[in-house]
C-alpha atoms as a PDB file:
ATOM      1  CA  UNK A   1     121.083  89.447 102.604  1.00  0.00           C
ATOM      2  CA  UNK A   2     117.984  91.075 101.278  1.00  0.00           C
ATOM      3  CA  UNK A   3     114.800  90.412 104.497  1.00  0.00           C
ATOM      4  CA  UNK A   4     110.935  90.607 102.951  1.00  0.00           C
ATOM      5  CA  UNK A   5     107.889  90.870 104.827  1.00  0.00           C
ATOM      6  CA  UNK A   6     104.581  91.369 103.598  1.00  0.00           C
ATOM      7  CA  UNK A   7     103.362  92.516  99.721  1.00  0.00           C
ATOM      8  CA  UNK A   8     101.343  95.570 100.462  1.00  0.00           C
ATOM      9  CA  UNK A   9      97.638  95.352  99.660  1.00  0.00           C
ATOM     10  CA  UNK A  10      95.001  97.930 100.428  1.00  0.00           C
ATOM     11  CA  UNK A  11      96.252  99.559 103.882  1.00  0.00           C
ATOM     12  CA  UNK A  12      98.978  97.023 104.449  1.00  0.00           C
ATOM     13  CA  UNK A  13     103.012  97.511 104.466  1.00  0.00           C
ATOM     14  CA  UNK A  14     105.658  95.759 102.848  1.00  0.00           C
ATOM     15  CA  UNK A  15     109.152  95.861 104.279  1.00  0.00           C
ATOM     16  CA  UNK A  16     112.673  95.156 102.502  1.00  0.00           C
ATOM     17  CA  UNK A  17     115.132  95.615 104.690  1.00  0.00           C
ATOM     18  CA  UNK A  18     119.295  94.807 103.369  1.00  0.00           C
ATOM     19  CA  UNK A  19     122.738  95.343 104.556  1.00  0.00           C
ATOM     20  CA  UNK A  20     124.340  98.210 102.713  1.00  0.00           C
ATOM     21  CA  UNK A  21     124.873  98.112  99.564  1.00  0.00           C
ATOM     22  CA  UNK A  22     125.053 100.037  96.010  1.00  0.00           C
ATOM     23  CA  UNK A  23     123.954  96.754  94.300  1.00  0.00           C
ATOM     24  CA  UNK A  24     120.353  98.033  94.613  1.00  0.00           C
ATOM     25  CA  UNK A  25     118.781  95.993  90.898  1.00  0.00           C
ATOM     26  CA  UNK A  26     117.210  93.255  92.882  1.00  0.00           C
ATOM     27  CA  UNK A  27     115.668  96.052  95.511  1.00  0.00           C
ATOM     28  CA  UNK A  28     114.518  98.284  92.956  1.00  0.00           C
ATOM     29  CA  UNK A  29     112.576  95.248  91.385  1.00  0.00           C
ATOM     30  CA  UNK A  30     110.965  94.492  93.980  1.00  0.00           C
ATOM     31  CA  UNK A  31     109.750  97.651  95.067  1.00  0.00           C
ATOM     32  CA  UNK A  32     108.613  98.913  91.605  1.00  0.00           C
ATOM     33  CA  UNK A  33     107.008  95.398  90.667  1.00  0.00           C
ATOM     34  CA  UNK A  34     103.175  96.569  90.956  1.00  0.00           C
ATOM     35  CA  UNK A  35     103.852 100.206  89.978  1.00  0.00           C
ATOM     36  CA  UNK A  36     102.506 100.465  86.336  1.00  0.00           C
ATOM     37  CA  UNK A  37     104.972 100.625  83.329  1.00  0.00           C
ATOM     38  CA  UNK A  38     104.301 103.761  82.666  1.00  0.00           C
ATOM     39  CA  UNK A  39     105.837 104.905  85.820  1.00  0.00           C
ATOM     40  CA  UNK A  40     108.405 102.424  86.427  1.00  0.00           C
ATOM     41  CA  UNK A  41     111.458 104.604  84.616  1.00  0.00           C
ATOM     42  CA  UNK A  42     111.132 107.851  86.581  1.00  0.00           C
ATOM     43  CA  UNK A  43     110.536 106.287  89.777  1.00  0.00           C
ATOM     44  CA  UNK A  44     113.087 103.761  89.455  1.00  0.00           C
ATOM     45  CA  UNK A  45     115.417 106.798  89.272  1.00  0.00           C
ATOM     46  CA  UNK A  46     113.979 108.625  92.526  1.00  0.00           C
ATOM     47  CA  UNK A  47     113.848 105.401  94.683  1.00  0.00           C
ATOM     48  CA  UNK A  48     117.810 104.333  93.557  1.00  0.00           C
ATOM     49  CA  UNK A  49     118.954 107.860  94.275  1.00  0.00           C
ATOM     50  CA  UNK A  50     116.760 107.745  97.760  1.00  0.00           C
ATOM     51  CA  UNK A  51     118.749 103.881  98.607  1.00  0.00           C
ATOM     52  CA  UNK A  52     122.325 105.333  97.314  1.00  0.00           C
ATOM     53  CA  UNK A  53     121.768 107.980  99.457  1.00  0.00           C
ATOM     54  CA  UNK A  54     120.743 105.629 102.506  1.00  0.00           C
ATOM     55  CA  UNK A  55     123.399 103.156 102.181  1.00  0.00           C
ATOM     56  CA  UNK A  56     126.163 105.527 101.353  1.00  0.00           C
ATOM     57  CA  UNK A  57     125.703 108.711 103.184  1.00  0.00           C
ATOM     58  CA  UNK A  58     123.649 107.446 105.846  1.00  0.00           C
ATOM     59  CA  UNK A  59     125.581 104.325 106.608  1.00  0.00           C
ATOM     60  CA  UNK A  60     128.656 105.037 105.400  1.00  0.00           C
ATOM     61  CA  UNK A  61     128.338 101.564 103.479  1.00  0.00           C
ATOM     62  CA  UNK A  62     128.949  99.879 106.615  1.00  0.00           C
ATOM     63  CA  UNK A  63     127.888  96.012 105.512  1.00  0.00           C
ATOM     64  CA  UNK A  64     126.924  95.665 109.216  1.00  0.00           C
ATOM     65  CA  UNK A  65     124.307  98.329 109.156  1.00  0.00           C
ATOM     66  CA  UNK A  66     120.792  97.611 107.312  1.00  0.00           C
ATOM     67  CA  UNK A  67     118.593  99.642 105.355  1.00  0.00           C
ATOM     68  CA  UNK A  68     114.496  99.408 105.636  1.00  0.00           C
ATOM     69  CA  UNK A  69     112.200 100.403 103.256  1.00  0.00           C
ATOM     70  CA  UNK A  70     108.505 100.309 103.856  1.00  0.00           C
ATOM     71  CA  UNK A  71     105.994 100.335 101.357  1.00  0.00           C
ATOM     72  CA  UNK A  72     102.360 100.508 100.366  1.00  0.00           C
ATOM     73  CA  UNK A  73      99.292 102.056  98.159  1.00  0.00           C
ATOM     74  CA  UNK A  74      97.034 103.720 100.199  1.00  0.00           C
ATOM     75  CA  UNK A  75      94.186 105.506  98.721  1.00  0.00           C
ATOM     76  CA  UNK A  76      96.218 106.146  95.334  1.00  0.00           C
ATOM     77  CA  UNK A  77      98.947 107.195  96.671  1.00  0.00           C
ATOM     78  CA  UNK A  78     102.277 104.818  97.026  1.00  0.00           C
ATOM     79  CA  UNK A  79     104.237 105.808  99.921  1.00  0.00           C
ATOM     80  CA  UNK A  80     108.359 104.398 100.357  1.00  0.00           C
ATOM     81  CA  UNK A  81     109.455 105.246 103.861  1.00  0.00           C
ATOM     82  CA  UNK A  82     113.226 105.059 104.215  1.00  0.00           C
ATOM     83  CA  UNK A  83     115.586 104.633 107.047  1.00  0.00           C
ATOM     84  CA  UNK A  84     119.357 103.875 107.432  1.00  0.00           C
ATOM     85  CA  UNK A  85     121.240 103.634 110.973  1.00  0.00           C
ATOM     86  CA  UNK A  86     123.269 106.798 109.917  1.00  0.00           C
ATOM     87  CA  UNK A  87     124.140 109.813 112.237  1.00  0.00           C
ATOM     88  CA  UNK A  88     120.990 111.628 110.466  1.00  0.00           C
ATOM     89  CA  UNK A  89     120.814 114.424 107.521  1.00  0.00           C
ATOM     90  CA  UNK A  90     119.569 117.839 108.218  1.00  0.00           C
ATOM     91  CA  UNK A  91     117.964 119.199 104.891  1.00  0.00           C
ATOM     92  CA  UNK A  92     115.724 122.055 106.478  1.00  0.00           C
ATOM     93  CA  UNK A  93     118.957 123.943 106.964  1.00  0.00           C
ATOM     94  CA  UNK A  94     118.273 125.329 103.296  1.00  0.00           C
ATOM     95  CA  UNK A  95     115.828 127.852 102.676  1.00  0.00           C
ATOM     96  CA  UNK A  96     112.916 127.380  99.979  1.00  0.00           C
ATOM     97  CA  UNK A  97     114.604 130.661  98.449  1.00  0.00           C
ATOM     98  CA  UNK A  98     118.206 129.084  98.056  1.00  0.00           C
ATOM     99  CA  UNK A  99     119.270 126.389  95.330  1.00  0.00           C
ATOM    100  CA  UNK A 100     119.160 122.675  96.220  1.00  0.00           C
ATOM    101  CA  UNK A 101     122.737 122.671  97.220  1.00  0.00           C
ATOM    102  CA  UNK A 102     123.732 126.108  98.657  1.00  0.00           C
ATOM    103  CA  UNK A 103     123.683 124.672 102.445  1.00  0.00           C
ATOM    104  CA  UNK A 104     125.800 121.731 101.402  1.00  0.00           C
ATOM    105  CA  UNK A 105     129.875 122.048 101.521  1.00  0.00           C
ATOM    106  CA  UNK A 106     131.410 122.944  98.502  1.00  0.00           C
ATOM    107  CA  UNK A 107     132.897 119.230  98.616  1.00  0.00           C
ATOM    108  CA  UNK A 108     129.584 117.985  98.438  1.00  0.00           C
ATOM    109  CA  UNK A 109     127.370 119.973  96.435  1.00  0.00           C
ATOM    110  CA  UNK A 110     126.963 117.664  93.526  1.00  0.00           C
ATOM    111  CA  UNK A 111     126.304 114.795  95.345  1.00  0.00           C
ATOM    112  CA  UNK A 112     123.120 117.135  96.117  1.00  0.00           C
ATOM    113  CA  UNK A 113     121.758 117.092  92.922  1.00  0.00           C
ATOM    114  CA  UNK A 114     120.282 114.025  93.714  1.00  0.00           C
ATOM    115  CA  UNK A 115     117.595 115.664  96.480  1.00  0.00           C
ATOM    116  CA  UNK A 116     116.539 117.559  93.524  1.00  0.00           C
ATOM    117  CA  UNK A 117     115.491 114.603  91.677  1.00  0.00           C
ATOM    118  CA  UNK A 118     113.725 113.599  94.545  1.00  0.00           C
ATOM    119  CA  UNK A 119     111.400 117.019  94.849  1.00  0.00           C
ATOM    120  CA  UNK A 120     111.079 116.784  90.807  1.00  0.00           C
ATOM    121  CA  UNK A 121     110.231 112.731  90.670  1.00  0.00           C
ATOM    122  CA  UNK A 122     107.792 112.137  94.223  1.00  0.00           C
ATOM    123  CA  UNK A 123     104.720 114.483  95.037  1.00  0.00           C
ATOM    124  CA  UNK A 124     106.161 114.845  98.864  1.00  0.00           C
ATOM    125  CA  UNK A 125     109.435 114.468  99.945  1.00  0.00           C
ATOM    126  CA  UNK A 126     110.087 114.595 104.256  1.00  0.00           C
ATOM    127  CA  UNK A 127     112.730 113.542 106.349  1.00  0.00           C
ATOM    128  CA  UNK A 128     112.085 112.930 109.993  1.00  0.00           C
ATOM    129  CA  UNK A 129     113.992 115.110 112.618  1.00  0.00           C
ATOM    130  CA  UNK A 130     117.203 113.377 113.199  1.00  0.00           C
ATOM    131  CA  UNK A 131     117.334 112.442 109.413  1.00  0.00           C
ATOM    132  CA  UNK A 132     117.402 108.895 109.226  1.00  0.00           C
ATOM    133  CA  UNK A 133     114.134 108.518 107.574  1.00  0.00           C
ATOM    134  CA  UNK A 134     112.906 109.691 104.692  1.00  0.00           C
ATOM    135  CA  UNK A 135     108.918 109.462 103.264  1.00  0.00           C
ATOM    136  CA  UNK A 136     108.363 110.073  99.755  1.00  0.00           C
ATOM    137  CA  UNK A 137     104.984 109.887  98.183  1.00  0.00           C
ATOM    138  CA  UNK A 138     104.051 109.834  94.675  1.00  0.00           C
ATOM    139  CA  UNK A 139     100.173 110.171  93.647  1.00  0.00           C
ATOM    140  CA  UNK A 140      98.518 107.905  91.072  1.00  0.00           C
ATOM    141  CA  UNK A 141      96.935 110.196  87.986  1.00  0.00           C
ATOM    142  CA  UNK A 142      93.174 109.850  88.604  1.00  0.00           C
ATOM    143  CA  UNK A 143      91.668 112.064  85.772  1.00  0.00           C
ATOM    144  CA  UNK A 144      88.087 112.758  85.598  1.00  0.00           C
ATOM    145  CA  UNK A 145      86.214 111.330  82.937  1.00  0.00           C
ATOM    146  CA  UNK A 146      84.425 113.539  80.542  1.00  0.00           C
ATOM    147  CA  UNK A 147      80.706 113.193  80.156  1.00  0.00           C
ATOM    148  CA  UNK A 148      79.354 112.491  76.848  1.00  0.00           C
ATOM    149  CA  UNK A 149      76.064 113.644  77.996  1.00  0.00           C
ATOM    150  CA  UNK A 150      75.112 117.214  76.917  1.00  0.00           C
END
């Protein structure tokens, strides 16, 4: 059962919240609905990898235990907060120095790869302390326009 409050507008937040799942299509839809096409592909990839890793590693797929996902644009920015009911994630264990996946057991390295994705797709990438809830940002292009004017 997928749970929908609210479609973000100005300062607003939209929630999704569903029981876990790796059938994510309908989710990703309707969080990437007003982001513009241009967009849509690479974040599509970031926000699946960001619910896999909720649902699966967080909650252990446990149908009994939802996911929430709050949303919104706020001042160009869109902002996807993430939380599972999972034991929590500790990704400050690495060092800036170190790759991606050198704290992880050697079990689970690959599976790592995907927090890579998320520091290459979204402009910030944070986890709260116990790990449970992860903010990801990802700032709208707002170029200056050249002057004609001499």
């Amino acid at each position: 059962m997928i749970t929908i409050s609210l479609r973000p507008v100005g300062r607003y937040w939209g929630t999704i919240s569903f029981a876990s799942t790796l059938y994510l299509c309908p989710i990703l839809d309707l969080l990437l609905a007003e982001i513009p096409a241009k967009l849509q592909a690479e974040l599509r990839l970031g926000l699946q990898e960001a619910l896999v890793n909720a649902a699966k590693h967080g909650n252990n797929l446990d149908p009994s235990k939802r996911v929430v996902v709050r949303f919104s644009l706020i001042d160009n920015q869109y902002w996807w907060i993430i939380s599972d009911q999972g034991s929590g994630f500790c990704p400050s264990s690495a060092n800036d120095d170190d790759e991606p996946t050198d704290y992880l057991p050697p079990d689970e390295a690959e599976s790592g790869r995907g927090l890579c994705l998320l520091h290459q797709i979204f402009d910030q990438v944070e986890w709260n302390r116990k790990g449970t809830e992860l903010r990801l940002c990802k700032q709208m292009e707002n170029r200056p326009r050249l002057s004609l004017r001499r």
